[in-house]
C-alpha atoms as a PDB file:
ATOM      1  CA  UNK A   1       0.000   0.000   0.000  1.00  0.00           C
ATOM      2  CA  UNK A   2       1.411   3.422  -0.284  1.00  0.00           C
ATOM      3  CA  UNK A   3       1.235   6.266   2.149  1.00  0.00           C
ATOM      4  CA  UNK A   4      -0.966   9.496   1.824  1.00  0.00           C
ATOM      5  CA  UNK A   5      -1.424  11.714   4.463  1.00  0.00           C
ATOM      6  CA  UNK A   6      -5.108  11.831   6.567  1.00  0.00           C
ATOM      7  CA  UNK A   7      -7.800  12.982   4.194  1.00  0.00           C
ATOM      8  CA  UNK A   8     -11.902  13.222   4.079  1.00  0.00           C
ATOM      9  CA  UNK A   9     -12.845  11.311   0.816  1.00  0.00           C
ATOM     10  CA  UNK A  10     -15.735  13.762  -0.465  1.00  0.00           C
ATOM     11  CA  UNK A  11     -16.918  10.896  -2.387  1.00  0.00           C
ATOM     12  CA  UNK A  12     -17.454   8.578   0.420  1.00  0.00           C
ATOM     13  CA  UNK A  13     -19.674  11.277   1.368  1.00  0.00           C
ATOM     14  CA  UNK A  14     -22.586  10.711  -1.010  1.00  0.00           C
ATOM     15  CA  UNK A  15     -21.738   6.700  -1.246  1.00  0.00           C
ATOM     16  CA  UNK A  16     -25.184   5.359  -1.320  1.00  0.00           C
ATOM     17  CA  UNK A  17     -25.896   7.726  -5.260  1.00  0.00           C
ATOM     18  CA  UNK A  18     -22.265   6.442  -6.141  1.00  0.00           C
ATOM     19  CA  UNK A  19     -23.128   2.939  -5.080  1.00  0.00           C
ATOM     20  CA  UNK A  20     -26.741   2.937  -6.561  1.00  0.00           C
ATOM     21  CA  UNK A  21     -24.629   3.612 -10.089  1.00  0.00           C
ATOM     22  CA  UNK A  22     -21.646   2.181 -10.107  1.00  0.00           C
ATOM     23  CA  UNK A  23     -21.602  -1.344  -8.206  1.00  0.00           C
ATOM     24  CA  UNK A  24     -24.589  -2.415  -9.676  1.00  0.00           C
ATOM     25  CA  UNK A  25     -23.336  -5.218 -11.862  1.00  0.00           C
ATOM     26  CA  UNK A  26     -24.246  -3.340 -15.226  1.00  0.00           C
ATOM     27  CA  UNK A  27     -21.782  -0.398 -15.277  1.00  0.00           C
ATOM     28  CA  UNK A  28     -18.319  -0.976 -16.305  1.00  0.00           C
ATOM     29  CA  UNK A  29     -15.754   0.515 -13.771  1.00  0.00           C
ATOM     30  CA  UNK A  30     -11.853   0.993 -13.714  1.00  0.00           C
ATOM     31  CA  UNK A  31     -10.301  -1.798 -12.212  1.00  0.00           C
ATOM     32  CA  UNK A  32      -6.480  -1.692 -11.182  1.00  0.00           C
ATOM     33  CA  UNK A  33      -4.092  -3.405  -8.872  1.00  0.00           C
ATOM     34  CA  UNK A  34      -1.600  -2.494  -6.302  1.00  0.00           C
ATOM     35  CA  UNK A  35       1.228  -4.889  -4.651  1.00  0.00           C
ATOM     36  CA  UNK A  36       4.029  -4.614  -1.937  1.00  0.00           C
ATOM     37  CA  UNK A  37       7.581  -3.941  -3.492  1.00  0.00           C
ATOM     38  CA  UNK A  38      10.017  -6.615  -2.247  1.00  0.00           C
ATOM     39  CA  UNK A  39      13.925  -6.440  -1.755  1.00  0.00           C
ATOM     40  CA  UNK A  40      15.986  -8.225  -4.239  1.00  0.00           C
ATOM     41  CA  UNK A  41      12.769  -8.618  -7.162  1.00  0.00           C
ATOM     42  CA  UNK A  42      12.090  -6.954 -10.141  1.00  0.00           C
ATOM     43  CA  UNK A  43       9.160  -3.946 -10.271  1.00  0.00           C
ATOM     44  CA  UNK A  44       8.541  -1.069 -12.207  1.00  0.00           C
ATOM     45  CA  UNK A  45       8.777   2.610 -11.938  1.00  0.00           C
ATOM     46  CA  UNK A  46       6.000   4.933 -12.557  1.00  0.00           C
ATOM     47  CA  UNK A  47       6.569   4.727 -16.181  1.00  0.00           C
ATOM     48  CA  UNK A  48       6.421   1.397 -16.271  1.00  0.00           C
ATOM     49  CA  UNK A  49      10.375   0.940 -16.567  1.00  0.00           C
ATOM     50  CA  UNK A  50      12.069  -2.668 -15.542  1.00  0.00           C
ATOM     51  CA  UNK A  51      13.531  -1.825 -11.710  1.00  0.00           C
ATOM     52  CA  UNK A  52      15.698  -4.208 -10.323  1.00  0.00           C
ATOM     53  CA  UNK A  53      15.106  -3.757  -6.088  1.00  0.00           C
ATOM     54  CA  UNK A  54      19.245  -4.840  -5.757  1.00  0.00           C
ATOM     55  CA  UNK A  55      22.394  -3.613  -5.765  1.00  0.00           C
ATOM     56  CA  UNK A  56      24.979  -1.746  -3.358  1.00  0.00           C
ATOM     57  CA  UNK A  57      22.915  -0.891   0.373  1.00  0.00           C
ATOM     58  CA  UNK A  58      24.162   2.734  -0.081  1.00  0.00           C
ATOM     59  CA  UNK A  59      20.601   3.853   1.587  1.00  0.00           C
ATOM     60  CA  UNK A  60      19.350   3.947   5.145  1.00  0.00           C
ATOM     61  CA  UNK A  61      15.745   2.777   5.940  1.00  0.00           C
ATOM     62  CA  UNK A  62      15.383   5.273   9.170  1.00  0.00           C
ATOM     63  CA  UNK A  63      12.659   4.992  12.164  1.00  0.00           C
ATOM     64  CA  UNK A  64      12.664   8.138  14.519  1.00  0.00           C
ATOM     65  CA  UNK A  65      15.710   9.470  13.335  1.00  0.00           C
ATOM     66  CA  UNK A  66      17.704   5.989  13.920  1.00  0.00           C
ATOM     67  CA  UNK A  67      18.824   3.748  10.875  1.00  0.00           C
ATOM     68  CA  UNK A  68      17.511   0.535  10.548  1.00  0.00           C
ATOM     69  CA  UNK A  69      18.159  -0.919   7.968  1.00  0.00           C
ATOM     70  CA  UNK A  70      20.504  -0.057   4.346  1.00  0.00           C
ATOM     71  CA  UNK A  71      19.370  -0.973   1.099  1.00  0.00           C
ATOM     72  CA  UNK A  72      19.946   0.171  -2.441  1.00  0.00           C
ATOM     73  CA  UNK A  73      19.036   3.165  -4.660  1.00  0.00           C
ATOM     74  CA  UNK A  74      15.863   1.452  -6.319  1.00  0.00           C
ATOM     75  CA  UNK A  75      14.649  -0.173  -3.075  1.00  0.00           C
ATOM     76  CA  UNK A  76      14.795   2.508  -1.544  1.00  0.00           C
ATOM     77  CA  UNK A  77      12.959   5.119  -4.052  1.00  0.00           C
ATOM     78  CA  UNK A  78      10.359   2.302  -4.402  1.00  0.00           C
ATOM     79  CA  UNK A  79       9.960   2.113  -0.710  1.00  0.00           C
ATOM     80  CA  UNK A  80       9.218   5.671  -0.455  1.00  0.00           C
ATOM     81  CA  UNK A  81       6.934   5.399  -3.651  1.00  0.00           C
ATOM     82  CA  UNK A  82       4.653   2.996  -2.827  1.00  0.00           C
ATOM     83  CA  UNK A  83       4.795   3.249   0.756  1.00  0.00           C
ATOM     84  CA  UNK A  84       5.694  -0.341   1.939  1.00  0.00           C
ATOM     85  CA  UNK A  85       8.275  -2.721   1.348  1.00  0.00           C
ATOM     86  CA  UNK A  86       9.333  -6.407   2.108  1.00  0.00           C
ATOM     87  CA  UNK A  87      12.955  -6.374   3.146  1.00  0.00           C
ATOM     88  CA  UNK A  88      15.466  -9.292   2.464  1.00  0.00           C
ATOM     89  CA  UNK A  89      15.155 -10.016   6.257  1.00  0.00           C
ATOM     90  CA  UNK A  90      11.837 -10.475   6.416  1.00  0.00           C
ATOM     91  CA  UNK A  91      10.823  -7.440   8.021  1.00  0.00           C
ATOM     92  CA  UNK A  92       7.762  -5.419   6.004  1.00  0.00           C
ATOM     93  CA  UNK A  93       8.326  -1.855   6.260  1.00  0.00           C
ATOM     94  CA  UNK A  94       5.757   1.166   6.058  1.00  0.00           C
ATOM     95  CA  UNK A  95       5.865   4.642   5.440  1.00  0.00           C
ATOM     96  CA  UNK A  96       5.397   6.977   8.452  1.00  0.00           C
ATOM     97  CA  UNK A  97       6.113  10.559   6.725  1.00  0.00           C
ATOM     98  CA  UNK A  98       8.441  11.206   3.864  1.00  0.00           C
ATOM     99  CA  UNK A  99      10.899  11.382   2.811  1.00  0.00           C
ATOM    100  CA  UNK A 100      12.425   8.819   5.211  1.00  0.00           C
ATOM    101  CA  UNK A 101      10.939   7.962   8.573  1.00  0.00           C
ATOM    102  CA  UNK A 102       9.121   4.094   8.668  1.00  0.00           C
ATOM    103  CA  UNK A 103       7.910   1.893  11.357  1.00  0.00           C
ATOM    104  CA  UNK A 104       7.884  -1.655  11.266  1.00  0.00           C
ATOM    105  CA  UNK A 105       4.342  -3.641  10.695  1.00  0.00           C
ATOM    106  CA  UNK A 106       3.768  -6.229  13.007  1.00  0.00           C
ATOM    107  CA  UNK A 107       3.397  -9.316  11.034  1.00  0.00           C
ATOM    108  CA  UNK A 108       1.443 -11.009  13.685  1.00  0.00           C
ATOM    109  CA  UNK A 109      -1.438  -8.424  12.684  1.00  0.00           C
ATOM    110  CA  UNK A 110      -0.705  -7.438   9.559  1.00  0.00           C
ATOM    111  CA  UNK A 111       1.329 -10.351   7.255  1.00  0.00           C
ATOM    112  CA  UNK A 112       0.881  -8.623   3.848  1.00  0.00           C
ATOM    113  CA  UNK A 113       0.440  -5.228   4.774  1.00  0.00           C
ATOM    114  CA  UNK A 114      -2.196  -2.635   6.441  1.00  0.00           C
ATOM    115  CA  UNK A 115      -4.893  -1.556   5.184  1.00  0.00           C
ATOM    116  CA  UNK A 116      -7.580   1.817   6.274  1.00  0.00           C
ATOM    117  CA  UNK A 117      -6.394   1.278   9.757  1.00  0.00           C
ATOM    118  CA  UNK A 118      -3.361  -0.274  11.980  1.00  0.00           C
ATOM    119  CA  UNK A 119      -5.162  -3.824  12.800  1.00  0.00           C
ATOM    120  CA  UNK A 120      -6.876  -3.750   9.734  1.00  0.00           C
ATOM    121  CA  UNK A 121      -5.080  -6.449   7.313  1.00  0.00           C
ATOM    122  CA  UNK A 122      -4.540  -6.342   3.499  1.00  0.00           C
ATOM    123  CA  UNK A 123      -5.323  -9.957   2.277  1.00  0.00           C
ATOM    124  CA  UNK A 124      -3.735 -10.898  -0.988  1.00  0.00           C
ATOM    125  CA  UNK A 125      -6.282 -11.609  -3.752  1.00  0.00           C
ATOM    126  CA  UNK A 126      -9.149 -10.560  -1.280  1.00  0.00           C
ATOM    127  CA  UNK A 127      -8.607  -6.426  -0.434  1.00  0.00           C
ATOM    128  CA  UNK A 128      -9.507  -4.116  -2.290  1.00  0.00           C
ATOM    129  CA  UNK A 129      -9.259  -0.032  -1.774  1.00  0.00           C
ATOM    130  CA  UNK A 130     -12.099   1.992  -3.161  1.00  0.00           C
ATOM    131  CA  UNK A 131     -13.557   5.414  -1.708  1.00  0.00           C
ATOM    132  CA  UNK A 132     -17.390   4.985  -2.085  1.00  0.00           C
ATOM    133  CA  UNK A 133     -18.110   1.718   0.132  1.00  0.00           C
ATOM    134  CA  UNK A 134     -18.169   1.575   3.873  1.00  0.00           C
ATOM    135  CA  UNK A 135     -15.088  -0.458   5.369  1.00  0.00           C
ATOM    136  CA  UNK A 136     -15.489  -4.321   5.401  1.00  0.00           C
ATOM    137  CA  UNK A 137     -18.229  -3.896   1.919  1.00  0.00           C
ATOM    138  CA  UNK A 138     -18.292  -7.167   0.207  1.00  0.00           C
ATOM    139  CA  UNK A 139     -18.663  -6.579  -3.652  1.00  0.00           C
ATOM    140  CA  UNK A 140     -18.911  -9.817  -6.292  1.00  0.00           C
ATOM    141  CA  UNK A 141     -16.685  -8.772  -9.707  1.00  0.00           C
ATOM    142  CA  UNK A 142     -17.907 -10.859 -12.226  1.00  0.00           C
ATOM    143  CA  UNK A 143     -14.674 -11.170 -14.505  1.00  0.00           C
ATOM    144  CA  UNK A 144     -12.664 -12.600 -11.731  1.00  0.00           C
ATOM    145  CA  UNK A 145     -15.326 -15.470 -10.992  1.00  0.00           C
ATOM    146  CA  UNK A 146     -13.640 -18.674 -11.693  1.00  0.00           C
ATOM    147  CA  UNK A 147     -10.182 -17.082 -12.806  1.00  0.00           C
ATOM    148  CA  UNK A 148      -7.281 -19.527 -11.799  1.00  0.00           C
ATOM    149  CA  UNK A 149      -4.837 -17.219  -9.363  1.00  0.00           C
ATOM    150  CA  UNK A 150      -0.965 -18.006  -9.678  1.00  0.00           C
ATOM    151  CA  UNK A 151      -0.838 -20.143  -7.081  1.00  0.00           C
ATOM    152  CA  UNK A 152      -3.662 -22.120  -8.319  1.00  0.00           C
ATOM    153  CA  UNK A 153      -6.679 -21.601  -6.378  1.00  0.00           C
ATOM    154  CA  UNK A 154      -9.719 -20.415  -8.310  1.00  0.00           C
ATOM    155  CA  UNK A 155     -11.677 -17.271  -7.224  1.00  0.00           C
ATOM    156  CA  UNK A 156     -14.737 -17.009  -6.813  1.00  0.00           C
ATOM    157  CA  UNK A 157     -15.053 -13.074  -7.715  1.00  0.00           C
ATOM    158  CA  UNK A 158     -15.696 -11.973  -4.073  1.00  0.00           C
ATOM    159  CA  UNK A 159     -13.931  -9.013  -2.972  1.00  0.00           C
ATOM    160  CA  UNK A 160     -13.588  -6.766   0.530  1.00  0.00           C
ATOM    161  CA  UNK A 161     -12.791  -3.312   1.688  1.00  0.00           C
ATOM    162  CA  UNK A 162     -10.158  -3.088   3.338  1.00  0.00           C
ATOM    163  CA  UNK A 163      -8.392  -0.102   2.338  1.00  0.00           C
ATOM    164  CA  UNK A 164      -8.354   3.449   1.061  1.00  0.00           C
ATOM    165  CA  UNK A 165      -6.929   5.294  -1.488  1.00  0.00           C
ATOM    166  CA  UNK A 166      -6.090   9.315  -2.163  1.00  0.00           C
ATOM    167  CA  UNK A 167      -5.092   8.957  -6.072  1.00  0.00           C
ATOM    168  CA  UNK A 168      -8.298   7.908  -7.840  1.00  0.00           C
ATOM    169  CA  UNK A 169     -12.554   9.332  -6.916  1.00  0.00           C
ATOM    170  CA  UNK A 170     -14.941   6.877  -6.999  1.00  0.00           C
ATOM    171  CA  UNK A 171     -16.602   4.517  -9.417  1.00  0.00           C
ATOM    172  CA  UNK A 172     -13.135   2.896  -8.900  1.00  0.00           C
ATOM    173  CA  UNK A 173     -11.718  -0.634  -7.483  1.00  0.00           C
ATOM    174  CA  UNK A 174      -8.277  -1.493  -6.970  1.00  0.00           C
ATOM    175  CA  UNK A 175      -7.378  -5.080  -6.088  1.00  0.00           C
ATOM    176  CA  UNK A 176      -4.269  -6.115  -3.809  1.00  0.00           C
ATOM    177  CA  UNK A 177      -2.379  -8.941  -5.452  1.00  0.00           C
ATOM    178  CA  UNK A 178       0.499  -8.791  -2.974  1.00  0.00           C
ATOM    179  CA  UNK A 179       3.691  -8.866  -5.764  1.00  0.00           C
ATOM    180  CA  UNK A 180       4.409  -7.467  -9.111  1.00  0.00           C
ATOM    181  CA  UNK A 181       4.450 -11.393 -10.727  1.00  0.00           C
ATOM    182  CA  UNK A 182       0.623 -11.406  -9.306  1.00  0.00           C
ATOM    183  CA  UNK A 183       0.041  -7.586 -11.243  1.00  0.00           C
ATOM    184  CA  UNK A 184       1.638  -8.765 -14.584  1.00  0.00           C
ATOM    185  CA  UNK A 185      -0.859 -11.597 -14.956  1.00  0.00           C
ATOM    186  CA  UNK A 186      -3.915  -9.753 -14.217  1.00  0.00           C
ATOM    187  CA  UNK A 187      -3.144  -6.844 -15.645  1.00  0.00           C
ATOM    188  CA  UNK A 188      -5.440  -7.118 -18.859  1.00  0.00           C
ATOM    189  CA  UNK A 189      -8.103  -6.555 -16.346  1.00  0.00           C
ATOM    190  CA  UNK A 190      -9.132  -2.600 -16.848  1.00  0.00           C
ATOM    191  CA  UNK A 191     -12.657  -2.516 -16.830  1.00  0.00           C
ATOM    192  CA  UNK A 192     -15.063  -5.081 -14.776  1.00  0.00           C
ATOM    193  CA  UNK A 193     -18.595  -5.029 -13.767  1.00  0.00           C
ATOM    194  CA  UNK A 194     -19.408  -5.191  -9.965  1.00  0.00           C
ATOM    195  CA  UNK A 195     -22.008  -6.156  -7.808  1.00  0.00           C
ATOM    196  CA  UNK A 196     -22.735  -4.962  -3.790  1.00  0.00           C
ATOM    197  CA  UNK A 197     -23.508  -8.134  -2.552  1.00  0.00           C
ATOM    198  CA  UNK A 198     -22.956  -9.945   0.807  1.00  0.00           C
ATOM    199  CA  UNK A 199     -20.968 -12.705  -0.928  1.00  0.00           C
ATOM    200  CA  UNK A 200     -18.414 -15.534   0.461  1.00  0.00           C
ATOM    201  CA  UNK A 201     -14.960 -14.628   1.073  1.00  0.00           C
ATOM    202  CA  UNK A 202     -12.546 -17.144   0.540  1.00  0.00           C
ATOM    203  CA  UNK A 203      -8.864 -18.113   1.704  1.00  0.00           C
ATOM    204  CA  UNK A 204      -6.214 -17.967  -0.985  1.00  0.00           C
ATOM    205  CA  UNK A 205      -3.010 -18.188   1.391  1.00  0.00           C
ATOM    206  CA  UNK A 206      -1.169 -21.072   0.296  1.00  0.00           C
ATOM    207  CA  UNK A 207       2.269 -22.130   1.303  1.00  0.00           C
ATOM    208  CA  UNK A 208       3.917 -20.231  -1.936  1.00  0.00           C
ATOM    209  CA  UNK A 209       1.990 -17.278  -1.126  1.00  0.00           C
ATOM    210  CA  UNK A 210       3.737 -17.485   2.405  1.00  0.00           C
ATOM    211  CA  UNK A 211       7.249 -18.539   1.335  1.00  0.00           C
ATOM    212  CA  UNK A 212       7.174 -15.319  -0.902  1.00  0.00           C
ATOM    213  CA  UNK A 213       6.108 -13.116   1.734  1.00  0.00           C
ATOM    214  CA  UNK A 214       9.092 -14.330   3.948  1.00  0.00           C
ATOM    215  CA  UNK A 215       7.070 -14.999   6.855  1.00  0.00           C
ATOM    216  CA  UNK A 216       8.770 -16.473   9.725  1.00  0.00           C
ATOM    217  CA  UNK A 217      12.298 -15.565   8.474  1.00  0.00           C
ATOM    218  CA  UNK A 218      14.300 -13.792  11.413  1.00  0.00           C
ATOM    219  CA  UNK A 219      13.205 -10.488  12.208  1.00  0.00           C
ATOM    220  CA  UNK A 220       9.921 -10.819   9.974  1.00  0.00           C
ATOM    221  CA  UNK A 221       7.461 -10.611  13.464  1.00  0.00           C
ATOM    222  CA  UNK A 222       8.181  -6.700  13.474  1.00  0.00           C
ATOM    223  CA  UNK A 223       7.150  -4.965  16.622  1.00  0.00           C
ATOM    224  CA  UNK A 224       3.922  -4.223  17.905  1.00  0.00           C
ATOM    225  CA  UNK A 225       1.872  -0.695  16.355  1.00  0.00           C
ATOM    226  CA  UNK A 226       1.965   1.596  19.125  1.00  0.00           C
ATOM    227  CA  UNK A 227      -0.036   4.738  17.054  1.00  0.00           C
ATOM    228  CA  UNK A 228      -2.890   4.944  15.155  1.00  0.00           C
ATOM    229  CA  UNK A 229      -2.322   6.328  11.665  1.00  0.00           C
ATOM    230  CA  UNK A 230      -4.467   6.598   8.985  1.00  0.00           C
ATOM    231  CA  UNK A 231      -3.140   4.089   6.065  1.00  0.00           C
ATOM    232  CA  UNK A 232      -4.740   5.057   2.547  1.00  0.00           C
ATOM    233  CA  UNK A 233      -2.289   3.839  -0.742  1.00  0.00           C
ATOM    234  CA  UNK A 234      -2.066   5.731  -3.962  1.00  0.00           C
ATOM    235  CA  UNK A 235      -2.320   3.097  -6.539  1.00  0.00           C
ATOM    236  CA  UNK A 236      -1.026   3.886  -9.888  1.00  0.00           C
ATOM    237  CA  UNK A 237      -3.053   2.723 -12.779  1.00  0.00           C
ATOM    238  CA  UNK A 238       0.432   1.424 -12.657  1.00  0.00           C
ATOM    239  CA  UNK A 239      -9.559 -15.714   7.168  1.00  0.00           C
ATOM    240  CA  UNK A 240     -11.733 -19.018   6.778  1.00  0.00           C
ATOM    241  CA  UNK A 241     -10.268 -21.859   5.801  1.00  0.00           C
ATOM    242  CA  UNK A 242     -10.529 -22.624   2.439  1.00  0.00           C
ATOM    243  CA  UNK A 243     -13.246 -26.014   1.419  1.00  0.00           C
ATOM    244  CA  UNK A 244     -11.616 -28.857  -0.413  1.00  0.00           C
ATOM    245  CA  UNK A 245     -13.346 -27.530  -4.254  1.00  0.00           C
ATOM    246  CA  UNK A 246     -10.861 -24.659  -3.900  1.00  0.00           C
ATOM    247  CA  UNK A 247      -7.419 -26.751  -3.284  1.00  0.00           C
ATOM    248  CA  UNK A 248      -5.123 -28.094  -5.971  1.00  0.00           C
ATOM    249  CA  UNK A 249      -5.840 -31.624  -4.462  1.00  0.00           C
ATOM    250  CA  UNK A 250      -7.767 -33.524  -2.439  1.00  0.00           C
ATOM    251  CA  UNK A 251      -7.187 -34.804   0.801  1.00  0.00           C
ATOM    252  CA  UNK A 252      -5.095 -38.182   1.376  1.00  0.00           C
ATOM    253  CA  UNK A 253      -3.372 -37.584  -1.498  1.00  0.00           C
ATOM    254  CA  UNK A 254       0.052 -38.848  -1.857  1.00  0.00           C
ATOM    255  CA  UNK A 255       3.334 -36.447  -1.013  1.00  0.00           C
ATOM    256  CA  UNK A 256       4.745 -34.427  -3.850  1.00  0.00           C
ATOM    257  CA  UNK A 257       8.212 -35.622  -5.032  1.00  0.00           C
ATOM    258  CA  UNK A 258      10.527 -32.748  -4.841  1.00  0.00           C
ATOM    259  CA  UNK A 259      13.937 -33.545  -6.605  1.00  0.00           C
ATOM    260  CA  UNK A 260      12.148 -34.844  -9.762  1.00  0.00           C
ATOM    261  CA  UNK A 261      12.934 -34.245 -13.741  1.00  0.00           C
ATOM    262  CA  UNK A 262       9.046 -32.632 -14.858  1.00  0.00           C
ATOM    263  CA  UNK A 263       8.284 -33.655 -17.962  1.00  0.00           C
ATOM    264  CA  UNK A 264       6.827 -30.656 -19.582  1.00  0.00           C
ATOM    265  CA  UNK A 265       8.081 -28.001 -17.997  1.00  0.00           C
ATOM    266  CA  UNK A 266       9.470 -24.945 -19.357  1.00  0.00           C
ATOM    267  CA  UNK A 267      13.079 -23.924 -17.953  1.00  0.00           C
ATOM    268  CA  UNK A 268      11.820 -21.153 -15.719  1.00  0.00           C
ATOM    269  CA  UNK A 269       8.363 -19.967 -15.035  1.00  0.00           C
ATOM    270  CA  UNK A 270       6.410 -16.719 -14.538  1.00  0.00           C
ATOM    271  CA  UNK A 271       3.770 -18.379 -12.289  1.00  0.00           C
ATOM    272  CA  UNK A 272       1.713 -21.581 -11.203  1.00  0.00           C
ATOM    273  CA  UNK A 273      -0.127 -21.653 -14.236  1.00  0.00           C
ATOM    274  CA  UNK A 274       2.991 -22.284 -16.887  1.00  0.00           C
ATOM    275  CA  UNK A 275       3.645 -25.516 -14.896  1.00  0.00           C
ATOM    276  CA  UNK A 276       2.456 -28.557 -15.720  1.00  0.00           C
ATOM    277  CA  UNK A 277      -0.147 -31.345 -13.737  1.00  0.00           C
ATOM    278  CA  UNK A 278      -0.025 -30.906  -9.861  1.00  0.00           C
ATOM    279  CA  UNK A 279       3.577 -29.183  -9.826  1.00  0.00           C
ATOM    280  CA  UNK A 280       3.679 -25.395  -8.969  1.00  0.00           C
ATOM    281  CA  UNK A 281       6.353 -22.431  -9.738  1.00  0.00           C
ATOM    282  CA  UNK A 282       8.418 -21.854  -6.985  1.00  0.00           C
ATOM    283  CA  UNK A 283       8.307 -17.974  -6.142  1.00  0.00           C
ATOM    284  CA  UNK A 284      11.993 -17.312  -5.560  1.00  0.00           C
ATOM    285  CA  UNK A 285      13.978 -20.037  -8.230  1.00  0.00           C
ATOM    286  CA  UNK A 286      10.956 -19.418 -11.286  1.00  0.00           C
ATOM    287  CA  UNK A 287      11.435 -23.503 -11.996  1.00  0.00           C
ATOM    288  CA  UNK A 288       8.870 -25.828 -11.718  1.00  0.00           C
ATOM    289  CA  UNK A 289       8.845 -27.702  -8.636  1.00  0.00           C
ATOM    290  CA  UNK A 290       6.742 -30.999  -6.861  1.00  0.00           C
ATOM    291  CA  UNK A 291       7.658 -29.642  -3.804  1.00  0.00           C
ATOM    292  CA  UNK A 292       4.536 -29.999  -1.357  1.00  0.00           C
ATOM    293  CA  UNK A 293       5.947 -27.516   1.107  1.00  0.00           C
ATOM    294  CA  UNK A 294       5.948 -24.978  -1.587  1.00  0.00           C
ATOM    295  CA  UNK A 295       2.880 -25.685  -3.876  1.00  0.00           C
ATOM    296  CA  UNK A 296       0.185 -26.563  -1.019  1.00  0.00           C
END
């Protein structure tokens, strides 16, 4: 998510004549996506321009005045750009006040990020920041029903919000996909049709989605929030447990070789979906991999 300073939407103001047009499953709305940068990935600049997040730690990360953590040139402009950022350590960092002053999420709370307030979690695949629904608004988009996610669970089109967002009005949703992988392969998504409905959330954490994320590496907990700070991302144009129909197998199924030749598949791979049969891209190598600790 990216940081903006505490404003009054004036659109959230006169929600029920924006929802009565816009979310009403006939209108066509904008439809974009936001993601955390990550330490040692590729992303792009505004412009769209390749940015490798490596390179010589020539930059201090600073809380308070006090340095803690260095990084490089591009991880550190993204940082301040989009607000929040996965370090190499596993630590997810957010934007206090520019130019350089962060505090560390607790990832006990807040995993993937934070969303309209400090307890309030962004949930990959699930979150969404608009500015003309009340917080926690379910909403059914119709063009993500059924769509197979990277990791291979299948949506079900049912969305929540759980953030905010200063750089767009209203008649607007943008989706949190957690990584830039995630943006590239829904990004042909511009326009969908939505629906206010009380539909059925569902859990698309898998193991992947976790090892990319980095949680549990060393200093990845964070420490606790100890302010309340109003969290709203500007997005560039740029949990129940999940039923057995949404898994890539079904239970008592056998152990996924690891260390295996797969016939098939391609030398490296973007996502999940250019592997083939019940192996899975592994988030940090790009190869195709029967590893059950990784694809489940």
């Amino acid at each position: 998510m990216k940081f903006a300073v505490a404003i009054t939407t004036v659109a959230a103001l006169f929600a029920p004549q924006v929802l009565a047009g816009c979310y009403d499953g006939q209108s066509t709305i904008p439809f974009t996506l936001y993601w955390v940068a990550k330490q040692g990935t590729t992303d792009v600049d505004n412009n769209g321009n390749t940015l490798h997040l490596s390179g010589d730690k020539t930059h201090p990360i600073k809380s308070k005045g006090q340095t803690i953590a260095m990084v490089d040139k591009n991880t550190f402009e993204k940082s301040v750009m989009e607000g929040t950022c996965l370090l190499e350590d596993g630590r997810l960092i957010n934007l206090n006040s520019p130019p350089n002053d962060f505090f560390t999420l607790d990832r006990g709370i807040t995993p993937y990020g934070v969303g309209y307030d400090t307890n309030i979690p962004l949930i990959p695949f699930v979150s969404i920041a608009t500015n003309d629904m009340s917080h926690g608004q379910k909403v059914y988009v119709n063009e993500l029903d059924g769509k197979k996610l990277p990791n291979g669970r299948i949506h079900n089109g049912c969305l929540r919000k759980d953030d905010d967002s200063w750089s767009f009005g209203s008649c607007h949703i943008d989706w949190f996909v957690l990584s830039y992988d995630n943006y590239v392969v829904f990004n042909t998504l511009e326009k969908v049709h939505a629906t206010i409905q009380d539909c059925e959330i569902l859990d698309y954490i898998t193991p992947s989605v976790k090892l990319w994320a980095l949680l549990g590496k060393g200093k990845g907990k964070g420490g606790p929030l100890s302010f309340k700070q109003s969290n709203k991302h500007n997005s560039t144009a740029a949990n129940p447990k999940s039923t057995d129909t949404n898994t890539k197998t079904k239970k008592g199924s056998k152990p996924l070789p690891k260390n295996v030749k797969i016939k098939g598949a391609p030398q490296n791979c973007r996502n999940d979906n250019d592997c083939p049969g019940r192996s899975c891209c592994h988030p940090d190598k790009k190869m195709c991999t029967m590893d059950a600790k990784i694809c489940f």
